[in-house]
N, C-alpha and C. Protein backbone atom coordinates (compact mmCIF):
# COMPACT_ATOMS: atom_id res chain seq x y z
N UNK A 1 -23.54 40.94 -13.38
CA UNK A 1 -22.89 39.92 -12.58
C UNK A 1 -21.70 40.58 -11.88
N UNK A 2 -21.20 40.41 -10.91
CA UNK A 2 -20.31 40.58 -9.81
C UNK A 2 -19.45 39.63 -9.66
N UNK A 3 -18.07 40.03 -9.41
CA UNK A 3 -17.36 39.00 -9.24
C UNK A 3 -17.87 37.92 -7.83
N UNK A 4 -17.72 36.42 -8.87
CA UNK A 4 -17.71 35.94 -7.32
C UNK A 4 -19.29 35.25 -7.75
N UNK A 5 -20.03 36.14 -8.27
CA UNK A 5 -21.64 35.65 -8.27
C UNK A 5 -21.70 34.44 -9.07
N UNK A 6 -22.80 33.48 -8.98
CA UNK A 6 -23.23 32.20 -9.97
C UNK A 6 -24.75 33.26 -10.49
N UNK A 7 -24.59 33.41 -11.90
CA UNK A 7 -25.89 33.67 -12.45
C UNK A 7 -26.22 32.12 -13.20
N UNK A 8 -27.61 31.73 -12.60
CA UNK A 8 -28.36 30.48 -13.33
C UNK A 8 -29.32 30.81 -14.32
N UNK A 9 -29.32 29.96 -15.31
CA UNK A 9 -29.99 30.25 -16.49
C UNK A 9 -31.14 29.25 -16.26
N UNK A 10 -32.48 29.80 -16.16
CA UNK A 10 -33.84 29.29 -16.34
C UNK A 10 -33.34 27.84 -17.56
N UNK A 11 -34.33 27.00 -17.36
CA UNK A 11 -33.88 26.42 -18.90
C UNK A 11 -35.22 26.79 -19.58
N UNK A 12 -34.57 26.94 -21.32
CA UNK A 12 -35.16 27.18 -22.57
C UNK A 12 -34.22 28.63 -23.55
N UNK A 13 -34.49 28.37 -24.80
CA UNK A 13 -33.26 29.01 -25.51
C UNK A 13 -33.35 30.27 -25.37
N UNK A 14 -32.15 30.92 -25.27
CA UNK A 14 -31.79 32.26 -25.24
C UNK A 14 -31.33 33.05 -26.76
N UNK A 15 -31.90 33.58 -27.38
CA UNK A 15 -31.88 34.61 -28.69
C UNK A 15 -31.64 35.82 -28.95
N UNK A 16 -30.81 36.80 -29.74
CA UNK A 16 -31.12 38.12 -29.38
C UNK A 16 -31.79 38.64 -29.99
N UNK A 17 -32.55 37.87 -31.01
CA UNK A 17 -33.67 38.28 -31.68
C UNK A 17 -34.86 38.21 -30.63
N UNK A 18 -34.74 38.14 -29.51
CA UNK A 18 -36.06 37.85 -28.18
C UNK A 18 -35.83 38.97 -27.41
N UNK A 19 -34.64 39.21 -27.51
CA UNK A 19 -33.89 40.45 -26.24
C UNK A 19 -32.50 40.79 -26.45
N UNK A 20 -32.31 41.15 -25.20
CA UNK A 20 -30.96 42.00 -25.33
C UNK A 20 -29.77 41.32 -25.85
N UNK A 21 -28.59 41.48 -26.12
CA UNK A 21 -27.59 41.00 -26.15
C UNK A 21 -26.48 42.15 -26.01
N UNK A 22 -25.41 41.54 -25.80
CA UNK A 22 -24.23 42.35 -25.93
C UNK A 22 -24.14 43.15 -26.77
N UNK A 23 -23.32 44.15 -27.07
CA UNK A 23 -23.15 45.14 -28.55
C UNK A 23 -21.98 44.22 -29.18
N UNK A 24 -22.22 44.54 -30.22
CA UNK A 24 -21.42 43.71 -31.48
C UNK A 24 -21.85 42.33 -31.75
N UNK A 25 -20.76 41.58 -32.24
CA UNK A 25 -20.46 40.19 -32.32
C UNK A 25 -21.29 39.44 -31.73
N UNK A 26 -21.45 39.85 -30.15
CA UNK A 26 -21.73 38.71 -28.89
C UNK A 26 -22.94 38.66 -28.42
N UNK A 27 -23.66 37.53 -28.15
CA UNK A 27 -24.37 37.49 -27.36
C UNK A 27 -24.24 38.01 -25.70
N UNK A 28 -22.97 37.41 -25.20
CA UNK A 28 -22.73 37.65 -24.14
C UNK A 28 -21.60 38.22 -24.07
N UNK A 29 -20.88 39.05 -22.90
CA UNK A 29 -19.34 39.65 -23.27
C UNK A 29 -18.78 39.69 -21.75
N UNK A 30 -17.80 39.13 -21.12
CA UNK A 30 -17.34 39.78 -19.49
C UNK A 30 -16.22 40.49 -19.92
N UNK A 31 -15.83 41.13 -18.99
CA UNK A 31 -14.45 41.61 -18.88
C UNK A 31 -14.02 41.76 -17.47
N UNK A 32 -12.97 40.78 -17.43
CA UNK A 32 -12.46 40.66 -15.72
C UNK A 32 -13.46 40.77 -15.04
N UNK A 33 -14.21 39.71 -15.47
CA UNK A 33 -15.23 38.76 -14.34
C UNK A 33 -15.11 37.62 -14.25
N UNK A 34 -15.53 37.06 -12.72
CA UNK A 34 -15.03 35.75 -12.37
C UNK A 34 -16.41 35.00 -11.78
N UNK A 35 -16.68 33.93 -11.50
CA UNK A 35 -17.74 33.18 -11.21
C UNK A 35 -18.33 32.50 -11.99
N UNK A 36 -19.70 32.25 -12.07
CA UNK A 36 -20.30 31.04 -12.41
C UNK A 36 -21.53 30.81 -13.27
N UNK A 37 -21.23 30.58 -14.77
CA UNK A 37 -22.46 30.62 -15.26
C UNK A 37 -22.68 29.37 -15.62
N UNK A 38 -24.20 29.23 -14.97
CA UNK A 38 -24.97 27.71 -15.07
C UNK A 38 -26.27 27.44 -15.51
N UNK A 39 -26.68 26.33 -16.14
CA UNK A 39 -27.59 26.32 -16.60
C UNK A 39 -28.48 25.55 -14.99
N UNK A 40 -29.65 25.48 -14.77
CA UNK A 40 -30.52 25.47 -13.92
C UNK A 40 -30.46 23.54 -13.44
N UNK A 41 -30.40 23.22 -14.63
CA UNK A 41 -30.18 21.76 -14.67
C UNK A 41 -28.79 21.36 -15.76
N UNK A 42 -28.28 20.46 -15.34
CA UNK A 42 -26.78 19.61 -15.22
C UNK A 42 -27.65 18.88 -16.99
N UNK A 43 -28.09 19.33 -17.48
CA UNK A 43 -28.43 18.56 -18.90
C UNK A 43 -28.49 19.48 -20.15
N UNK A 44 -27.78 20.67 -20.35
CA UNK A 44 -26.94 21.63 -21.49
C UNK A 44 -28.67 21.97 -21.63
N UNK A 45 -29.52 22.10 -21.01
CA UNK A 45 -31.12 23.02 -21.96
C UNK A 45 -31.32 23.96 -21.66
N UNK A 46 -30.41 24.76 -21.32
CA UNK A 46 -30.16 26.31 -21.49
C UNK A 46 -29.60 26.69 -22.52
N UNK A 47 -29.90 27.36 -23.52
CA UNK A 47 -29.06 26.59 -24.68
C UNK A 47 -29.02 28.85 -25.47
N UNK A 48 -27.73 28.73 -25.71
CA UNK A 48 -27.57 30.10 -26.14
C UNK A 48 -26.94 30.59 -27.99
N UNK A 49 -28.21 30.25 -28.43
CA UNK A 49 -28.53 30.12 -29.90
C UNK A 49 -28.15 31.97 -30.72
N UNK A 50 -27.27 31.58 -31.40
CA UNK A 50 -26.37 32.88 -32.01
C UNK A 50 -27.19 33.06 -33.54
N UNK A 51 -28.05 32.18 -33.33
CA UNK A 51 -28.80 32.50 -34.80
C UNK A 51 -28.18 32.25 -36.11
N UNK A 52 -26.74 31.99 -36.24
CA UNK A 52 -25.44 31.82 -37.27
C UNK A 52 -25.68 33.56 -37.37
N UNK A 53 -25.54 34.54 -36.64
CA UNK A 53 -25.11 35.59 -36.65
C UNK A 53 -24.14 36.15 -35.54
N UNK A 54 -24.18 35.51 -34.76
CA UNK A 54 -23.12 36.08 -33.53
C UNK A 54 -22.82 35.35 -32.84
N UNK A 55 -21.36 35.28 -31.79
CA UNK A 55 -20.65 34.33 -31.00
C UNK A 55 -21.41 34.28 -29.53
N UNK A 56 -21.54 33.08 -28.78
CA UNK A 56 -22.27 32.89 -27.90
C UNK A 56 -21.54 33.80 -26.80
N UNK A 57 -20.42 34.00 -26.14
CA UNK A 57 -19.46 34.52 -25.71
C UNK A 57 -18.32 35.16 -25.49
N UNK A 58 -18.00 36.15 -25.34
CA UNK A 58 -16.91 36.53 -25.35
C UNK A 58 -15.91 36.54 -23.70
N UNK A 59 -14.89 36.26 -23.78
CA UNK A 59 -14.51 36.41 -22.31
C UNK A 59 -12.79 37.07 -22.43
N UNK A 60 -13.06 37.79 -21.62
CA UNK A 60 -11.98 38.91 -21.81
C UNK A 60 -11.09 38.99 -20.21
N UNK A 61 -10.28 38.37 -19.95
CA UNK A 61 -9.72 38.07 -18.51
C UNK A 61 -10.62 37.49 -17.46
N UNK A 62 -10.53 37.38 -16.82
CA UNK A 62 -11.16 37.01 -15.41
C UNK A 62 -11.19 37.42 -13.93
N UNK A 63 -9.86 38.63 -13.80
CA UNK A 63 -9.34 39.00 -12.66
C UNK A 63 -8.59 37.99 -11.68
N UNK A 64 -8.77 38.07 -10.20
CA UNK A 64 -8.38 36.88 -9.58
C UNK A 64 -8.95 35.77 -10.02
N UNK A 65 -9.88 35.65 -10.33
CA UNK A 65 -10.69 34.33 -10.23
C UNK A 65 -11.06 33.28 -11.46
N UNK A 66 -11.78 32.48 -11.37
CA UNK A 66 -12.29 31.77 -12.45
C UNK A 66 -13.63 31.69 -12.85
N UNK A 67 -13.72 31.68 -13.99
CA UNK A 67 -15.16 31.70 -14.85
C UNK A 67 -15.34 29.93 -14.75
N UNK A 68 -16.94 29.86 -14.61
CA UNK A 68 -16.90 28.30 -14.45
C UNK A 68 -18.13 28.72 -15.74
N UNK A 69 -18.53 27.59 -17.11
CA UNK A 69 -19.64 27.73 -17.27
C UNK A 69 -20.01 26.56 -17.50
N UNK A 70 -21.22 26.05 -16.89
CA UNK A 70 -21.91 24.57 -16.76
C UNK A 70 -22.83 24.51 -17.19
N UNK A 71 -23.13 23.77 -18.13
CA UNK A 71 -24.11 22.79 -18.68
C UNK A 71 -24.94 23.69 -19.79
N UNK A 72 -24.44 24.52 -20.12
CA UNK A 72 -24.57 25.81 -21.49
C UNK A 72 -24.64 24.67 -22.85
N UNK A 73 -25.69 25.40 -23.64
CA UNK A 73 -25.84 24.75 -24.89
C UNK A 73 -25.58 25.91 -26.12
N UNK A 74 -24.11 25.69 -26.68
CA UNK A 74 -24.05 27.02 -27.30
C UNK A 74 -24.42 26.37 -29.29
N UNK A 75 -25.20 27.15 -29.59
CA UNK A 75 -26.20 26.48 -30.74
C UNK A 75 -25.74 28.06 -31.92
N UNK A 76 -25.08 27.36 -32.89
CA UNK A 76 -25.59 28.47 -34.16
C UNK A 76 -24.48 29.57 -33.74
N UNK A 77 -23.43 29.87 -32.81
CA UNK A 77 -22.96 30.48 -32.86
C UNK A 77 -22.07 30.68 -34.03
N UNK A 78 -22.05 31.93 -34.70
CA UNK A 78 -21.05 32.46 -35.77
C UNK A 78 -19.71 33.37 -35.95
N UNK A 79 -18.63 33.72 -36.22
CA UNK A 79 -18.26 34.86 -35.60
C UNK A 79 -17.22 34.87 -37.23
N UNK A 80 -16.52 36.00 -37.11
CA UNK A 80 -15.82 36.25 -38.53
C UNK A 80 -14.57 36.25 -38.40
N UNK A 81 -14.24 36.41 -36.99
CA UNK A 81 -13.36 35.67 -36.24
C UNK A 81 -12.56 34.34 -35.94
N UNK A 82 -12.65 34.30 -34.53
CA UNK A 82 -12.41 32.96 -34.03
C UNK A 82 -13.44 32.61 -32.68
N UNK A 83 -13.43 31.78 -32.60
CA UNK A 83 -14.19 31.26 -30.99
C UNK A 83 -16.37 31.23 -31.99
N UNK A 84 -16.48 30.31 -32.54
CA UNK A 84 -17.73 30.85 -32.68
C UNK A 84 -18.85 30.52 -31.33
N UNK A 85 -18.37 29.67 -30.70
CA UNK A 85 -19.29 29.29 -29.59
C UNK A 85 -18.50 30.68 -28.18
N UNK A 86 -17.57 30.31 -28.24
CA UNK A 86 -16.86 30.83 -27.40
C UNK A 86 -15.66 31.46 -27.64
N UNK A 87 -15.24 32.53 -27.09
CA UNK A 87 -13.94 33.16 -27.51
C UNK A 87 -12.88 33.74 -26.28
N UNK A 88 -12.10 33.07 -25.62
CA UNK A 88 -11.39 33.23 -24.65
C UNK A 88 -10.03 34.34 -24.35
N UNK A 89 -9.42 35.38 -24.05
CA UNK A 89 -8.55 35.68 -24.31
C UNK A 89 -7.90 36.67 -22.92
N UNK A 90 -6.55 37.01 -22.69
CA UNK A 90 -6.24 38.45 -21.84
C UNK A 90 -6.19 37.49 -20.47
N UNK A 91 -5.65 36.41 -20.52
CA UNK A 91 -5.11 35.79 -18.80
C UNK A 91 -6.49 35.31 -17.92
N UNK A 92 -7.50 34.92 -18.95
CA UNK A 92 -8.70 34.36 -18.13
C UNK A 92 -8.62 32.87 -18.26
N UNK A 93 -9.28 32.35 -17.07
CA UNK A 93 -9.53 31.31 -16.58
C UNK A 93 -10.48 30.79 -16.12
N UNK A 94 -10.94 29.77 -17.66
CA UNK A 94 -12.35 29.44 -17.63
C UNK A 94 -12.10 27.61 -17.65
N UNK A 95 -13.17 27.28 -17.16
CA UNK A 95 -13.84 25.95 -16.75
C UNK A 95 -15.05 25.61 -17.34
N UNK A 96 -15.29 24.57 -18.31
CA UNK A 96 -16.30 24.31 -19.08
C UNK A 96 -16.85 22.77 -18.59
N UNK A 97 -18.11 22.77 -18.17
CA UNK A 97 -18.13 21.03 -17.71
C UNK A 97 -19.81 21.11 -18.29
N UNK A 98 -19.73 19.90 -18.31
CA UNK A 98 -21.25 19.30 -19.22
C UNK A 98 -21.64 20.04 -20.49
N UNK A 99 -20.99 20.94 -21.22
CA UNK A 99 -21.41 22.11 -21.82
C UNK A 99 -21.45 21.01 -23.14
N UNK A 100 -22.37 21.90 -24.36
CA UNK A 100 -22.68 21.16 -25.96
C UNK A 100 -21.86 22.33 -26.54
N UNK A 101 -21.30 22.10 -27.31
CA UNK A 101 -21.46 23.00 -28.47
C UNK A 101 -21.80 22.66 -30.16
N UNK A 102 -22.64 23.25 -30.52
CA UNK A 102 -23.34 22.55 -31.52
C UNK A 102 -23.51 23.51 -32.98
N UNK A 103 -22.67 22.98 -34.06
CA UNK A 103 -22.99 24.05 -35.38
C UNK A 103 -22.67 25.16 -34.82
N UNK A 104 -21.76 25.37 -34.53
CA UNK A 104 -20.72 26.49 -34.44
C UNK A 104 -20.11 26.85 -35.51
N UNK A 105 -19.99 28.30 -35.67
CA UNK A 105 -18.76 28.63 -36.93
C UNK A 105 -17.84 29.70 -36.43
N UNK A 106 -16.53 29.69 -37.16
CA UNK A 106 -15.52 30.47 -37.25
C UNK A 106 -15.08 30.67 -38.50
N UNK A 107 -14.92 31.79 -38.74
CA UNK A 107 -14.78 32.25 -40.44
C UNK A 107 -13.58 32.64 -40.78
N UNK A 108 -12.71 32.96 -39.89
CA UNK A 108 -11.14 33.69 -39.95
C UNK A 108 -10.58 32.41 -40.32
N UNK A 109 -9.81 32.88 -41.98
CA UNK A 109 -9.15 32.10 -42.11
C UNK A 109 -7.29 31.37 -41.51
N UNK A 110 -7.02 32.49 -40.94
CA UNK A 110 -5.82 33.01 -39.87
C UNK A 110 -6.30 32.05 -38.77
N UNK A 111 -7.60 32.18 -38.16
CA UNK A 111 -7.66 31.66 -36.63
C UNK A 111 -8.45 30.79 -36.49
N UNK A 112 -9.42 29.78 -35.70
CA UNK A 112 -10.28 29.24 -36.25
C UNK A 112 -10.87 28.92 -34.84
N UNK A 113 -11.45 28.03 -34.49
CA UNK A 113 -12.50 27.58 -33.12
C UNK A 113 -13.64 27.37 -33.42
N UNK A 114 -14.24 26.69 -34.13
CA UNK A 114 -15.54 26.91 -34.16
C UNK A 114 -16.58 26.72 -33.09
N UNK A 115 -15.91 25.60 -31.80
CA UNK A 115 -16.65 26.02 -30.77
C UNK A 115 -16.16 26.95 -29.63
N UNK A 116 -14.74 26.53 -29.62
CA UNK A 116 -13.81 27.72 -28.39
C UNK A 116 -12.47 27.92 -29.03
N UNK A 117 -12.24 29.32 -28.88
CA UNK A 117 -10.60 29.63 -29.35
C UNK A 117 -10.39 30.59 -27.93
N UNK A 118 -8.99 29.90 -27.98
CA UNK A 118 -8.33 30.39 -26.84
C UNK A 118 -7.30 31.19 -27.47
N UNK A 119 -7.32 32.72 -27.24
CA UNK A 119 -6.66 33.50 -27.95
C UNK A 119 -5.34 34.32 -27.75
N UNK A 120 -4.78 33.64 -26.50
CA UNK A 120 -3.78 34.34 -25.75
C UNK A 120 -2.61 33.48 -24.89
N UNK A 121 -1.63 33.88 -24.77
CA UNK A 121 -0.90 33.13 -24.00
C UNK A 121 -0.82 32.50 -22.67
N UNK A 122 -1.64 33.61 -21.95
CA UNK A 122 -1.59 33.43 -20.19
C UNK A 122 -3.02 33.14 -19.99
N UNK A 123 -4.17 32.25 -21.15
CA UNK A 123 -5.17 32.12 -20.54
C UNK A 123 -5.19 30.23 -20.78
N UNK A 124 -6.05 30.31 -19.37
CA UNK A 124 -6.09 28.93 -19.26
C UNK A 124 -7.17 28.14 -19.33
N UNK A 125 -7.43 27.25 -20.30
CA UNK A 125 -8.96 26.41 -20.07
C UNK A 125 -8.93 25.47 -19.66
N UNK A 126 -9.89 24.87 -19.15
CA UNK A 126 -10.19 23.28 -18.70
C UNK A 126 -11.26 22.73 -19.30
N UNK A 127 -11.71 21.70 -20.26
CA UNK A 127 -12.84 20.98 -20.34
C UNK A 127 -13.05 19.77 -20.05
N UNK A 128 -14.61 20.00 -18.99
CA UNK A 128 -14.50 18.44 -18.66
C UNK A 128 -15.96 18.26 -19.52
N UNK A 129 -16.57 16.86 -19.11
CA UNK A 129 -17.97 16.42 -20.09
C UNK A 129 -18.27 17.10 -21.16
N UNK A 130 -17.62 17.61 -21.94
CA UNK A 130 -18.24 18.40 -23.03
C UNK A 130 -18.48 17.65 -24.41
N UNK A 131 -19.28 18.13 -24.71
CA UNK A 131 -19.74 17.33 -26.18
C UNK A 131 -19.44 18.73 -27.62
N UNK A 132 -19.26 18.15 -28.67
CA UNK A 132 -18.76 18.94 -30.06
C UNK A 132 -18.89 17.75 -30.79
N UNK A 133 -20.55 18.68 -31.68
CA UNK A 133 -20.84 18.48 -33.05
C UNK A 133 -21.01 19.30 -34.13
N UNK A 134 -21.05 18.92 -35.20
CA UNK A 134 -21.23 20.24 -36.50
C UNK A 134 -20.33 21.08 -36.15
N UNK A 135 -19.44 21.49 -35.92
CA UNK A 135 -18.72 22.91 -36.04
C UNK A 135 -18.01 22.67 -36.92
N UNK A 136 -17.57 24.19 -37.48
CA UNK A 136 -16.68 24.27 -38.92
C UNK A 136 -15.92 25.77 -37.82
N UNK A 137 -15.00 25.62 -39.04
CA UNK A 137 -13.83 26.48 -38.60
C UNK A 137 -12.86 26.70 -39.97
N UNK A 138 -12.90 28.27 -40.57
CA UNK A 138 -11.64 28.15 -41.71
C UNK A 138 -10.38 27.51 -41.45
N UNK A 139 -10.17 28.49 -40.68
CA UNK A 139 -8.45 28.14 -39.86
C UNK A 139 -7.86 27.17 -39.13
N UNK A 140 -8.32 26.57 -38.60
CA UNK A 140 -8.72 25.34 -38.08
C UNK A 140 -8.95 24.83 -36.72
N UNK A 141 -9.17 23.71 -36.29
CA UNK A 141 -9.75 23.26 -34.98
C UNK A 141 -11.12 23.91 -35.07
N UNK A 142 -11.73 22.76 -35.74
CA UNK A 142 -13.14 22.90 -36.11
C UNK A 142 -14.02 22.77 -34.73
N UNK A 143 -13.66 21.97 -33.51
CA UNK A 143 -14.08 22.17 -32.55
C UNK A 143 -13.69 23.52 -31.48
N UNK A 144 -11.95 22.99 -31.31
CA UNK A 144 -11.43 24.01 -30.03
C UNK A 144 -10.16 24.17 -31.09
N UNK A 145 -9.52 25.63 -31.29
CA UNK A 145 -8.60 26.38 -31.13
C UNK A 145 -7.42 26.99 -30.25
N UNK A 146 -6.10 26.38 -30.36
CA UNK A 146 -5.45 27.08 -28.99
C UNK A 146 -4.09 27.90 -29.76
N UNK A 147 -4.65 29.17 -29.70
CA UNK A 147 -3.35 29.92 -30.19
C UNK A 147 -2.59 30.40 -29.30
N UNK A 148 -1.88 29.51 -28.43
CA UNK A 148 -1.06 30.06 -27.49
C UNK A 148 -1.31 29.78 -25.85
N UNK A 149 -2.53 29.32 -25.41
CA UNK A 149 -2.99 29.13 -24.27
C UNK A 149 -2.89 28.10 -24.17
N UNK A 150 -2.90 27.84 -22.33
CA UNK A 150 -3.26 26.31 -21.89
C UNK A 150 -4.59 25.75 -21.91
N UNK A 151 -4.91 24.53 -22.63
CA UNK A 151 -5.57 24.08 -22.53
C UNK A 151 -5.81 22.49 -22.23
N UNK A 152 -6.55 21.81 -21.41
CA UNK A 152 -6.81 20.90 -21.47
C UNK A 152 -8.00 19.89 -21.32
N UNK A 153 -8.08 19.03 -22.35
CA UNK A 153 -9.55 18.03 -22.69
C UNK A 153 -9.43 17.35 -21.09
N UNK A 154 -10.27 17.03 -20.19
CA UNK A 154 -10.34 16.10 -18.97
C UNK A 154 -10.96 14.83 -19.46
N UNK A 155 -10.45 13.66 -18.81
CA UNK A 155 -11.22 12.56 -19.28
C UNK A 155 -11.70 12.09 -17.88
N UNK A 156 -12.28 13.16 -17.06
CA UNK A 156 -12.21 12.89 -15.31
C UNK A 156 -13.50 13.74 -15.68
N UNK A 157 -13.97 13.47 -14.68
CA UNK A 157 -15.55 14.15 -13.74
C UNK A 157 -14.66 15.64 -13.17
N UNK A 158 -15.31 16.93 -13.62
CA UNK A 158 -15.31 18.32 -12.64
C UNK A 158 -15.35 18.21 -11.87
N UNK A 159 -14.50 18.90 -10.54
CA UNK A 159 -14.86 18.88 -9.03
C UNK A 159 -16.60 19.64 -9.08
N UNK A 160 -17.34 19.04 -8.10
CA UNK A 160 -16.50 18.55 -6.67
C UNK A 160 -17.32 16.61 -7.31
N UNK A 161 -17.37 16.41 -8.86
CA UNK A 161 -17.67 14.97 -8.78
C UNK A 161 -16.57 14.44 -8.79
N UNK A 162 -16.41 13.07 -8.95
CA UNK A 162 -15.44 12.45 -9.32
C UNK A 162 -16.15 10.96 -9.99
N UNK A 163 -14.87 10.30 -10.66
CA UNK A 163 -15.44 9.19 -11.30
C UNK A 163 -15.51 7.80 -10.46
N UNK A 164 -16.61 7.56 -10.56
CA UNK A 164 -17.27 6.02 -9.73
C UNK A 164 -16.72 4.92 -10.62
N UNK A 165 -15.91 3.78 -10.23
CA UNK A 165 -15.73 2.79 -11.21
C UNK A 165 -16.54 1.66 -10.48
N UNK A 166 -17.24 1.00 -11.20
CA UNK A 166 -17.91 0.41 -10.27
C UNK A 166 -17.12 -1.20 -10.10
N UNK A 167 -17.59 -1.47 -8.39
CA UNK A 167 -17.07 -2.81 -7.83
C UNK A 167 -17.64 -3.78 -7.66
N UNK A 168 -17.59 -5.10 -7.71
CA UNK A 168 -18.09 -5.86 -7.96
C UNK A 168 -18.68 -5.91 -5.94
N UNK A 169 -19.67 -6.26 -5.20
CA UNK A 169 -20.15 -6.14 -3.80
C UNK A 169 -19.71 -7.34 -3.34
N UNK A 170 -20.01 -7.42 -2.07
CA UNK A 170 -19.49 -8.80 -1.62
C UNK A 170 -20.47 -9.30 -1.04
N UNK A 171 -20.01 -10.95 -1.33
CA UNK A 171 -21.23 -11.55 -1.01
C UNK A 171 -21.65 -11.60 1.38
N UNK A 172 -22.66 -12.13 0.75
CA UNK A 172 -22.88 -12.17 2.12
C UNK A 172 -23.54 -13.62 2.64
């Protein structure tokens, strides 16, 4: 991936018992990359299953830009760490909308996230539509972790939606 690029994920689960993965920990790993990872359809069935052996993500700055990732289903991620779905850190700036995270773990009893830990001071998250079930976490924030970063839950629709309240029509 290239800064700047949207890589889309086919839907159906991703394993690294099927194929490649990152070295170590991760399924996936950037470092000072920016753009857009999406699942194919706006309904989380791209789904990136850690097996309860490894973290779905790692994200390591962003450069200028922002990491967006949409509609990702992060399943079984584990880490001995923090972040078991996700692990954020080093002045990146990520955007999470429609995303699951599901039976996630974090094992560090020091740090915890079992679906996202934000591990740094100058990094910033946003979540909008996201769903968190089953996750455990030693340390705590069995869902999301913030040791030091900005973060914030949205109770708003991601650009470029916004929220419809609906109006009553007029008669005619």
């Amino acid at each position: 991936m290239a800064n700047g690029d949207t890589i889309t994920l086919t839907i159906g689960e991703y394993k690294c018992s099927d194929g490649t993965c990152a070295g170590g920990g991760d399924m996936l790993a950037t470092d000072d990359l920016h753009g857009t990872i999406r699942c194919l359809n706006d309904d989380a069935s791209c789904i990136l299953n850690g097996e309860s052996s490894r973290r779905g993500i790692s994200v390591s700055g962003t450069g200028s830009g922002k990491l967006t990732i949409r509609a990702i289903r992060f399943r079984k991620g584990k880490t001995e760490y923090s972040g078991g779905g996700v692990a954020i850190e080093d002045g990146a700036e990520v955007d999470f909308a429609f995303c699951v995270f599901d039976s996630c773990e974090a094992l560090s009893g020091m740090y915890g996230g079992g679906g996202i830990s934000v591990l740094s001071g100058s990094t910033v998250v946003n979540i909008y539509a996201t769903t968190f079930t089953g996750n455990r976490a030693r340390g705590g924030g069995q869902d999301v972790y913030n040791y030091g970063g900005s973060m914030a839950i949205h109770d708003t629709c991601p650009p470029p939606y916004s929220a419809n309240t609906p109006r009553r029509g007029e008669e005619i």
